[in-house]
Each structure stands twice: as C-alpha cells, then as structure tokens.
Protein backbone atom coordinates (compact mmCIF):
# COMPACT_ATOMS: atom_id res chain seq x y z
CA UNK A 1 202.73 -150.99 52.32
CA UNK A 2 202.19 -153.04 49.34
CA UNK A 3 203.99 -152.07 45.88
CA UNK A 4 200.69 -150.63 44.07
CA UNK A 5 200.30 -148.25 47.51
CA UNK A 6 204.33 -147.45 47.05
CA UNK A 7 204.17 -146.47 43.78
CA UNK A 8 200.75 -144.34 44.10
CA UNK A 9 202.14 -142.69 46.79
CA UNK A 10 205.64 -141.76 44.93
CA UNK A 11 203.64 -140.85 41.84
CA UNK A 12 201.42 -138.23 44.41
CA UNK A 13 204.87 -137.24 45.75
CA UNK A 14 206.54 -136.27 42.94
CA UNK A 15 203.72 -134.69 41.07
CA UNK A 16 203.61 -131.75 44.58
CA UNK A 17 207.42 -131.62 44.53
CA UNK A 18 207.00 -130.60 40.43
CA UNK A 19 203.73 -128.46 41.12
CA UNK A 20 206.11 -126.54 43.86
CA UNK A 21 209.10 -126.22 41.83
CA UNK A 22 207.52 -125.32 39.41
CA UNK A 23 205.89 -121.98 41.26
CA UNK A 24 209.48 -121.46 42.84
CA UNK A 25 210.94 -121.27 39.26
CA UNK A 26 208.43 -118.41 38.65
CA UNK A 27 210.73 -116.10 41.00
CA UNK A 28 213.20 -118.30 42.20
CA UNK A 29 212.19 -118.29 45.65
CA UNK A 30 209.07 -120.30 47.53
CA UNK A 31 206.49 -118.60 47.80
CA UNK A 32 207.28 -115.59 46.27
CA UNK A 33 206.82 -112.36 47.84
CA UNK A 34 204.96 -108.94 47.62
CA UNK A 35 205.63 -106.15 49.79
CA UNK A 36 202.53 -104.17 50.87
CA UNK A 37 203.38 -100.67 52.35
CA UNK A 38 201.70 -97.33 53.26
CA UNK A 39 203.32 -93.86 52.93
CA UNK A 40 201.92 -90.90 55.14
CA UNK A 41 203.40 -87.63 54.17
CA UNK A 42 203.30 -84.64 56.40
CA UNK A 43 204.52 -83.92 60.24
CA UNK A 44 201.14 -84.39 61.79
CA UNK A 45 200.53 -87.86 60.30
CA UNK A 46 204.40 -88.93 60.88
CA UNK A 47 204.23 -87.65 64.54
CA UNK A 48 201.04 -89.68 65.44
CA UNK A 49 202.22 -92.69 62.93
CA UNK A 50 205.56 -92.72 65.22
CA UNK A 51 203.55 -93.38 68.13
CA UNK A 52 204.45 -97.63 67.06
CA UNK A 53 207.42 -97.38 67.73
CA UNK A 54 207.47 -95.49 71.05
CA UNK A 55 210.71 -95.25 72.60
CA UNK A 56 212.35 -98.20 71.08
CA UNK A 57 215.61 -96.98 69.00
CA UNK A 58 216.08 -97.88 65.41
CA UNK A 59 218.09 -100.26 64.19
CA UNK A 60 219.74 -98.79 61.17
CA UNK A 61 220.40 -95.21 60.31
CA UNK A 62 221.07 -94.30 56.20
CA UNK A 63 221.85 -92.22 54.46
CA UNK A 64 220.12 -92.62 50.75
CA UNK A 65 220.71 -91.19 47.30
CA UNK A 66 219.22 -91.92 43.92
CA UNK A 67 220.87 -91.13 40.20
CA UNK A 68 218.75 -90.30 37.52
CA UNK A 69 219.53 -88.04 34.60
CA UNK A 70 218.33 -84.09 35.24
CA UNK A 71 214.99 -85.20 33.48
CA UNK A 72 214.14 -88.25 35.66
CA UNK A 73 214.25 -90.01 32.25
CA UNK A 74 215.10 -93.42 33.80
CA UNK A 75 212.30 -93.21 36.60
CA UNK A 76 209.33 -91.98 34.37
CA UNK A 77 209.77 -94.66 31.48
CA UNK A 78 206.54 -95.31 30.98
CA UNK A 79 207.17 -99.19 30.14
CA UNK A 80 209.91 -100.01 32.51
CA UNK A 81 210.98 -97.93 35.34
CA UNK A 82 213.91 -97.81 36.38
CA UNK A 83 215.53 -96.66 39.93
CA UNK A 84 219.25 -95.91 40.72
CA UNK A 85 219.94 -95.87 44.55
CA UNK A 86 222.60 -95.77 47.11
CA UNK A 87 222.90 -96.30 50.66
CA UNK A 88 224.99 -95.79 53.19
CA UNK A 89 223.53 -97.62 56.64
CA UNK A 90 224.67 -97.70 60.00
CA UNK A 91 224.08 -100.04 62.63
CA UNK A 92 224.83 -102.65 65.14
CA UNK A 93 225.87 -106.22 64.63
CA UNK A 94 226.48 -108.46 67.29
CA UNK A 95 226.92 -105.37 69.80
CA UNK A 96 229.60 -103.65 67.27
CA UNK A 97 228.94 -100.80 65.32
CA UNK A 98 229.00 -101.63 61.32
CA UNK A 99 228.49 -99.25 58.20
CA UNK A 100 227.47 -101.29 54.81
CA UNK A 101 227.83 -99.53 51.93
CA UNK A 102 224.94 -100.49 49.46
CA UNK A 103 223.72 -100.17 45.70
CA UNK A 104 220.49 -100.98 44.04
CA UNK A 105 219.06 -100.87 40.49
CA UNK A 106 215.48 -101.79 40.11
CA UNK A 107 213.33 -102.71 37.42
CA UNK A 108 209.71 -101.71 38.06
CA UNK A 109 207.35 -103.42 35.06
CA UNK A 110 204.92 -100.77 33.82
CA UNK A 111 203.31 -101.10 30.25
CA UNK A 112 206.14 -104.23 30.24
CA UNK A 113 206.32 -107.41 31.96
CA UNK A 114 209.47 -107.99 33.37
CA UNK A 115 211.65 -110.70 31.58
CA UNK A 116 210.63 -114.63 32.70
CA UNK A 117 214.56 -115.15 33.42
CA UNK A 118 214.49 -112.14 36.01
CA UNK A 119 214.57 -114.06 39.51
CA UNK A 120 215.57 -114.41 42.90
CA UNK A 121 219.16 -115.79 43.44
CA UNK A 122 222.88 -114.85 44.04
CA UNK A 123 225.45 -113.91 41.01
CA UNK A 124 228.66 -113.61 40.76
CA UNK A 125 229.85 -110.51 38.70
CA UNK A 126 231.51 -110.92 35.93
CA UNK A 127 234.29 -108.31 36.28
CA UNK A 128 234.81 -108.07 40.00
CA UNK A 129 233.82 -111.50 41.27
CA UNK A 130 231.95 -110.30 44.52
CA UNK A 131 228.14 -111.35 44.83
CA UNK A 132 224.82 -109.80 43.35
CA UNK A 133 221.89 -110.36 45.32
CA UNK A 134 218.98 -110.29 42.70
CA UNK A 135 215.09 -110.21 43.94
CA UNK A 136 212.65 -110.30 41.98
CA UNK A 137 208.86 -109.82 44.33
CA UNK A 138 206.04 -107.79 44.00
CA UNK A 139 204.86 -104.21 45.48
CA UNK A 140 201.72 -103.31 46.46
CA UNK A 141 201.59 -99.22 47.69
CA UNK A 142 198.04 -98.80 49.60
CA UNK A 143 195.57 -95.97 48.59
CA UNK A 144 193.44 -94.20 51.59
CA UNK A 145 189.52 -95.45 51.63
CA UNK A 146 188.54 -97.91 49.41
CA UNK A 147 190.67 -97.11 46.56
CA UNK A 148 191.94 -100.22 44.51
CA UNK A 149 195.95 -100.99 44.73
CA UNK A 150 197.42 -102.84 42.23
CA UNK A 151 200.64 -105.04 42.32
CA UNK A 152 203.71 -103.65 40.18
CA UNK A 153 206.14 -106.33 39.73
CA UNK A 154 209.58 -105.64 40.47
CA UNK A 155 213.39 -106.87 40.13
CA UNK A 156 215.92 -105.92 42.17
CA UNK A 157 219.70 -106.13 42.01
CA UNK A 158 221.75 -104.90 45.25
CA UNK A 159 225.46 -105.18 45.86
CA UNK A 160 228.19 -103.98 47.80
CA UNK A 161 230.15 -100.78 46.70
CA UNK A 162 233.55 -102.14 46.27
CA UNK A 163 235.88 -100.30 49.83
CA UNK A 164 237.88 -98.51 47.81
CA UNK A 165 235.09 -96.50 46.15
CA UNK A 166 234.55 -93.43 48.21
CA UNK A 167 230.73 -93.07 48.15
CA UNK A 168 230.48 -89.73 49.74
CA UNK A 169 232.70 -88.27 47.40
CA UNK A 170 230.94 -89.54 44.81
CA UNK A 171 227.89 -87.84 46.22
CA UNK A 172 229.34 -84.44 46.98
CA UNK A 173 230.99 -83.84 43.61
CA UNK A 174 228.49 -86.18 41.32
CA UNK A 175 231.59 -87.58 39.25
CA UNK A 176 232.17 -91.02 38.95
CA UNK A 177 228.98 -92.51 39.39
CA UNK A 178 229.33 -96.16 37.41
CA UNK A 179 231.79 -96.84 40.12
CA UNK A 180 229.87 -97.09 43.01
CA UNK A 181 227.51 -100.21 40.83
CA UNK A 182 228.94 -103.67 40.00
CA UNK A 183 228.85 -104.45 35.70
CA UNK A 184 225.82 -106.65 36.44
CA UNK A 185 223.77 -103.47 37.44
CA UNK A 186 225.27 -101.31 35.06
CA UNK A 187 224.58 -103.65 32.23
CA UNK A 188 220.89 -104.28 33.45
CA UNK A 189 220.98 -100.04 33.18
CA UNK A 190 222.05 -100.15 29.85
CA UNK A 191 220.03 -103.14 28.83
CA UNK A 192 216.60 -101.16 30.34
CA UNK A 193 217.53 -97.91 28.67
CA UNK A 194 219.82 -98.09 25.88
CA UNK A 195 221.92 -95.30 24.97
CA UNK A 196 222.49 -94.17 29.08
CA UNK A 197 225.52 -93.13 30.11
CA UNK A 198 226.13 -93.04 33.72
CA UNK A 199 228.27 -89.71 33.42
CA UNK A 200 224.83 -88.25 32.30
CA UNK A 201 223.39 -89.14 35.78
CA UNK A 202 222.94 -86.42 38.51
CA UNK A 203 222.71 -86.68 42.18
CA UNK A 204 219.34 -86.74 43.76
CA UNK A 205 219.23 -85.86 47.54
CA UNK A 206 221.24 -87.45 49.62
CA UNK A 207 218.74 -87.76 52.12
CA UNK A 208 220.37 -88.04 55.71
CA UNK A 209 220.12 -90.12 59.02
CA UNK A 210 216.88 -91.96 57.35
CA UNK A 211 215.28 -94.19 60.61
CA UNK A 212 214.14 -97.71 59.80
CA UNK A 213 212.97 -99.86 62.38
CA UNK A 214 212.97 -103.62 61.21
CA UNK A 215 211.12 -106.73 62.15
CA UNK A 216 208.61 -105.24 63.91
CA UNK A 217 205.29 -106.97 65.10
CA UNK A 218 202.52 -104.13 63.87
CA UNK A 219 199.04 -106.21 65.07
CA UNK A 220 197.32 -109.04 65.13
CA UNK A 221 196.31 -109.80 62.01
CA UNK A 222 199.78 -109.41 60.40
CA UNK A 223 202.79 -111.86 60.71
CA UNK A 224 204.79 -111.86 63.66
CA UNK A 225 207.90 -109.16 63.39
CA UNK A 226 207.28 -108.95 59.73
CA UNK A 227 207.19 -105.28 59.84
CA UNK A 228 209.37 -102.33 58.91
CA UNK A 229 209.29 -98.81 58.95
CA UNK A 230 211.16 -95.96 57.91
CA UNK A 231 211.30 -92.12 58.77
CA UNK A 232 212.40 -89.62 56.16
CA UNK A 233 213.68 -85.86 56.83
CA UNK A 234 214.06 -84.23 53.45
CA UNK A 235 215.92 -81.03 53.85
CA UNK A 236 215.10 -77.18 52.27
CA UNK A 237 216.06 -77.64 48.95
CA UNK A 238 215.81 -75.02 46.00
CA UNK A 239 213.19 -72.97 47.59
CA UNK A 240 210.99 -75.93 48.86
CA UNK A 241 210.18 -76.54 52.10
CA UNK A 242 211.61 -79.18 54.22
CA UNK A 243 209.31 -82.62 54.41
CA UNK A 244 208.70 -85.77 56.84
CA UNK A 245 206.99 -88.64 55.65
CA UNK A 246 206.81 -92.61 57.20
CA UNK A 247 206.79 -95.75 54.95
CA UNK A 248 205.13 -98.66 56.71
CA UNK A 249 205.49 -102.16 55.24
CA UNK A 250 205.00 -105.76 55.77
CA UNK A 251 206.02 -108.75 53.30
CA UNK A 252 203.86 -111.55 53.03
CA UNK A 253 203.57 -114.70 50.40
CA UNK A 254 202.42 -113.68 47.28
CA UNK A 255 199.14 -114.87 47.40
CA UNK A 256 195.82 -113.60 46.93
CA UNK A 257 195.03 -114.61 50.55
CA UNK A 258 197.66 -113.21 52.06
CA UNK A 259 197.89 -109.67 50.37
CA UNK A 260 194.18 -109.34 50.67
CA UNK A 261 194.30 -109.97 54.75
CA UNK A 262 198.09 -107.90 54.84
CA UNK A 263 196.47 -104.86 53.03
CA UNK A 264 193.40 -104.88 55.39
CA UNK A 265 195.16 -105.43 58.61
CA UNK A 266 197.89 -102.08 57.67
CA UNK A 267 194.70 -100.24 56.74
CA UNK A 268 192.96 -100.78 59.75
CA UNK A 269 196.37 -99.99 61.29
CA UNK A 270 196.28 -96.35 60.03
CA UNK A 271 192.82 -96.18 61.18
CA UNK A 272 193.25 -96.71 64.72
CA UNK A 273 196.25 -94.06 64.53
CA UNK A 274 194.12 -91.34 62.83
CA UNK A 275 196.56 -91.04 59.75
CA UNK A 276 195.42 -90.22 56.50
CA UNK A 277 197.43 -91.96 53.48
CA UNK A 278 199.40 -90.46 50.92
CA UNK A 279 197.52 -90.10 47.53
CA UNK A 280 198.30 -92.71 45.00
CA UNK A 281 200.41 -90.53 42.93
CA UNK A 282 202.59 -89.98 46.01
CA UNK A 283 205.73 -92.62 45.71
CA UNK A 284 208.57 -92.17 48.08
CA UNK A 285 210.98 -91.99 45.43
CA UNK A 286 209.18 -90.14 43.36
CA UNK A 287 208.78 -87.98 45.96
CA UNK A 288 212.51 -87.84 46.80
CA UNK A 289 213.49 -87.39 43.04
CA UNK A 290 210.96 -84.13 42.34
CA UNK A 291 212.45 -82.82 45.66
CA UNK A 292 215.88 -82.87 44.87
CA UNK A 293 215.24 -81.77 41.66
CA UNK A 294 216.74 -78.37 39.93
C-alpha cells in the first residue's frame, strides 16, 4: 500500500473510531440501550401470558419494596421522577443458592431532560468505597392497538446494601431507611428533590416471592435470549383486592430500527396469546405505589 492509500485509509479510520466514541459518550455505553416492555394486569391475561414459560422454573425470586413519602411526592414530580426501590433476590449461582441484597434510585426525565453527564459506568462511593453501577438507557412501555409509545429516558443507580444493614427490618418497622442506599444515591435523591429527608419516606409494599425469568428467547423476530419476564402477586391491602400482573421485556440497541421491529415483534407476541395490554396509565410501579398506599 502506497503512503497516499496509508494515510487515506488512517484518516477514514479514525474519523469512525471518533463518530463511535462519540455516540458511546452520549450514554457511556455502545450502542445505547432502550428497554421495550408490556404489562398485562389481571389473572386471566397473566394465566394465558404464563403459558411462555411453561414449566421451566425461574431463575430469581424477590422480594421488592419502594420508598416514597405518604404523598408519592418523589414519583409524581412532574419534571423528574423519581423511584426509590429495594430488592431482596434469591437465586442460584453456579449450582449454590445466593441472596443479593439490592438498591436502586432512578431518575425518569419528564418535562426535564436528564443531565448530559448522567451515564453508564461504575463509581466508587465516596463514603463507603464499594461500587455504584450507574445506567443510564431508555424505556419504552407498549400501549394495546395502535396507540403511540414514547421513549422516557432514564438513569439508574443500583448498589449493594452494605451486610450489616438488616433490610427486612428496615422494611417491617420503616426506620432507618438512608441506610439501606450508598451517599451516591442519596445525594442524587437530594439533588432531584431538594429539601427530602429520607426519615420522611414510608414503606411501599413489600411485594413477595416476585418470579422473573431471564434471558429468555420470546420469537423470532426478537434477539436471541434477550427476554425477561416477571410475575407479581400483590397482596389484600387496606381494603383492596389482591392483584397479578406480568411485565414482559426485551432490550435492544437504541435505534430507531431496532425499537420499531422489538415493539412489533412483543406486540404480535401478545396477539398470538390473546392478552390484552395494560392501559397506558398503568405503570408497574405506579401500580405498586397506589396499592400499598394508606
């Protein structure tokens, strides 16, 4: 290859690398991701939905709280939501039983774009030293017919609850809260919704022995063991009745492309299995949140 060819070729080369950086640098992760899910509420659809599974056993059982304060002030911000969870999974590693002990806060843009500097990648907290494992990727919930769904960008930080925080204590007498998040989270909390105090927080569900099947291959059309899906049992609570629903959801590049074909092949999906969708004003946590609620 002659010098002229060398250096053409280099210049070509380093102006993809920069094009590609520069679209990992949007979320810190290439390509960036959107998760596209389905909710179906009611024991009629989750009994026929189940059917994709068949007899193959889960592989993690939760349980799964959220916090918000006794108005669900953090959750309905009109501009930023915000979403306060715990959970406490069960399942098998390497043939051994394991329990992992889990915290998220997530930032759900609404009226307001999330911050450019909110993106996918490990930190190290500041006061205990153990990792953060922050995600920033999009969510898509599907409508039923041909109701438009549009992406809500979200950022995620999950972490560990530190072993000697005793999470279902926490849960059963509601004190204590800020210690089951690492100062990261908490300050991302306080940053979202200034003036929150985690003592003001209250203790929504916790919803027992949730089922979630993982990396599951759910058709043709959709990426090979992309899939997940979770069954939820909420319990008699305050007079209301007890509730199933099934989340279904796949995540694909964040592309135009590849949403467009995910979000067609999970509809078609819940066609062939008779289901009807929940309505769009139907989110599992805000589901979980007005259930649980006094």
């Amino acid at each position: 290859m002659n010098p002229a060819t060398l250096i053409r070729h280099t210049l070509i080369a380093a102006c993809f690398t920069l094009a590609i950086g520069c679209r990992t640098a949007a979320f810190g992760q290439d390509p960036p991701l959107v998760e596209v899910k389905c909710l179906l509420v009611g024991p009629e659809e989750v009994e026929k939905s189940m059917k994709i599974v068949g007899g193959t056993k889960e592989n993690e059982s939760m349980d799964v709280a959220f916090f918000d304060t006794p108005a669900l002030s953090l959750f309905s911000k009109e501009d930023l939501a915000v979403i306060l969870r715990l959970r406490i999974e069960t399942g098998m590693k390497d043939g051994v039983a394991e329990t992992k002990v889990e915290t998220t806060v997530k930032l759900r843009a609404g009226t307001k774009p999330l911050d450019s500097n909110m993106i996918s990648q490990d930190i190290i907290d500041v006061e205990s030293g153990k990792k953060v494992e922050a995600k920033r990727e999009g969510d898509i919930t599907l409508k039923q017919g041909d109701a438009s769904s549009s992406k809500k960008d979200s950022y995620s930080l999950n972490a560990r609850v530190p072993k000697n925080v005793d999470a279902h204590a926490v849960l059963k007498t509601g004190k204590d809260i800020a210690s089951l998040f690492m100062k990261t989270q908490r300050d991302a909390v306080m940053k979202a919704v200034p003036g929150t105090t985690f003592d003001s927080l209250a203790v929504y569900g916790p919803v027992v022995k949730v089922l979630r099947w993982k990396k599951l291959s759910l058709g043709p059309d959709l990426p090979e063991k992309s899939g997940t899906v979770e069954r939820w049992s909420l319990p008699e609570h305050h007079g209301r009745p007890a509730l199933e629903m099934v989340e279904f959801s796949v995540r694909v590049p964040d592309t135009e492309a590849d949403t467009a074909k995910a979000s067609a092949a999970l509809k078609k999906l819940m066609a062939t299995m008779d289901v009807t969708l929940a309505t769009g004003s139907e989110a599992k946590t805000k589901i979980v949140l007005e259930h649980f609620s006094n």
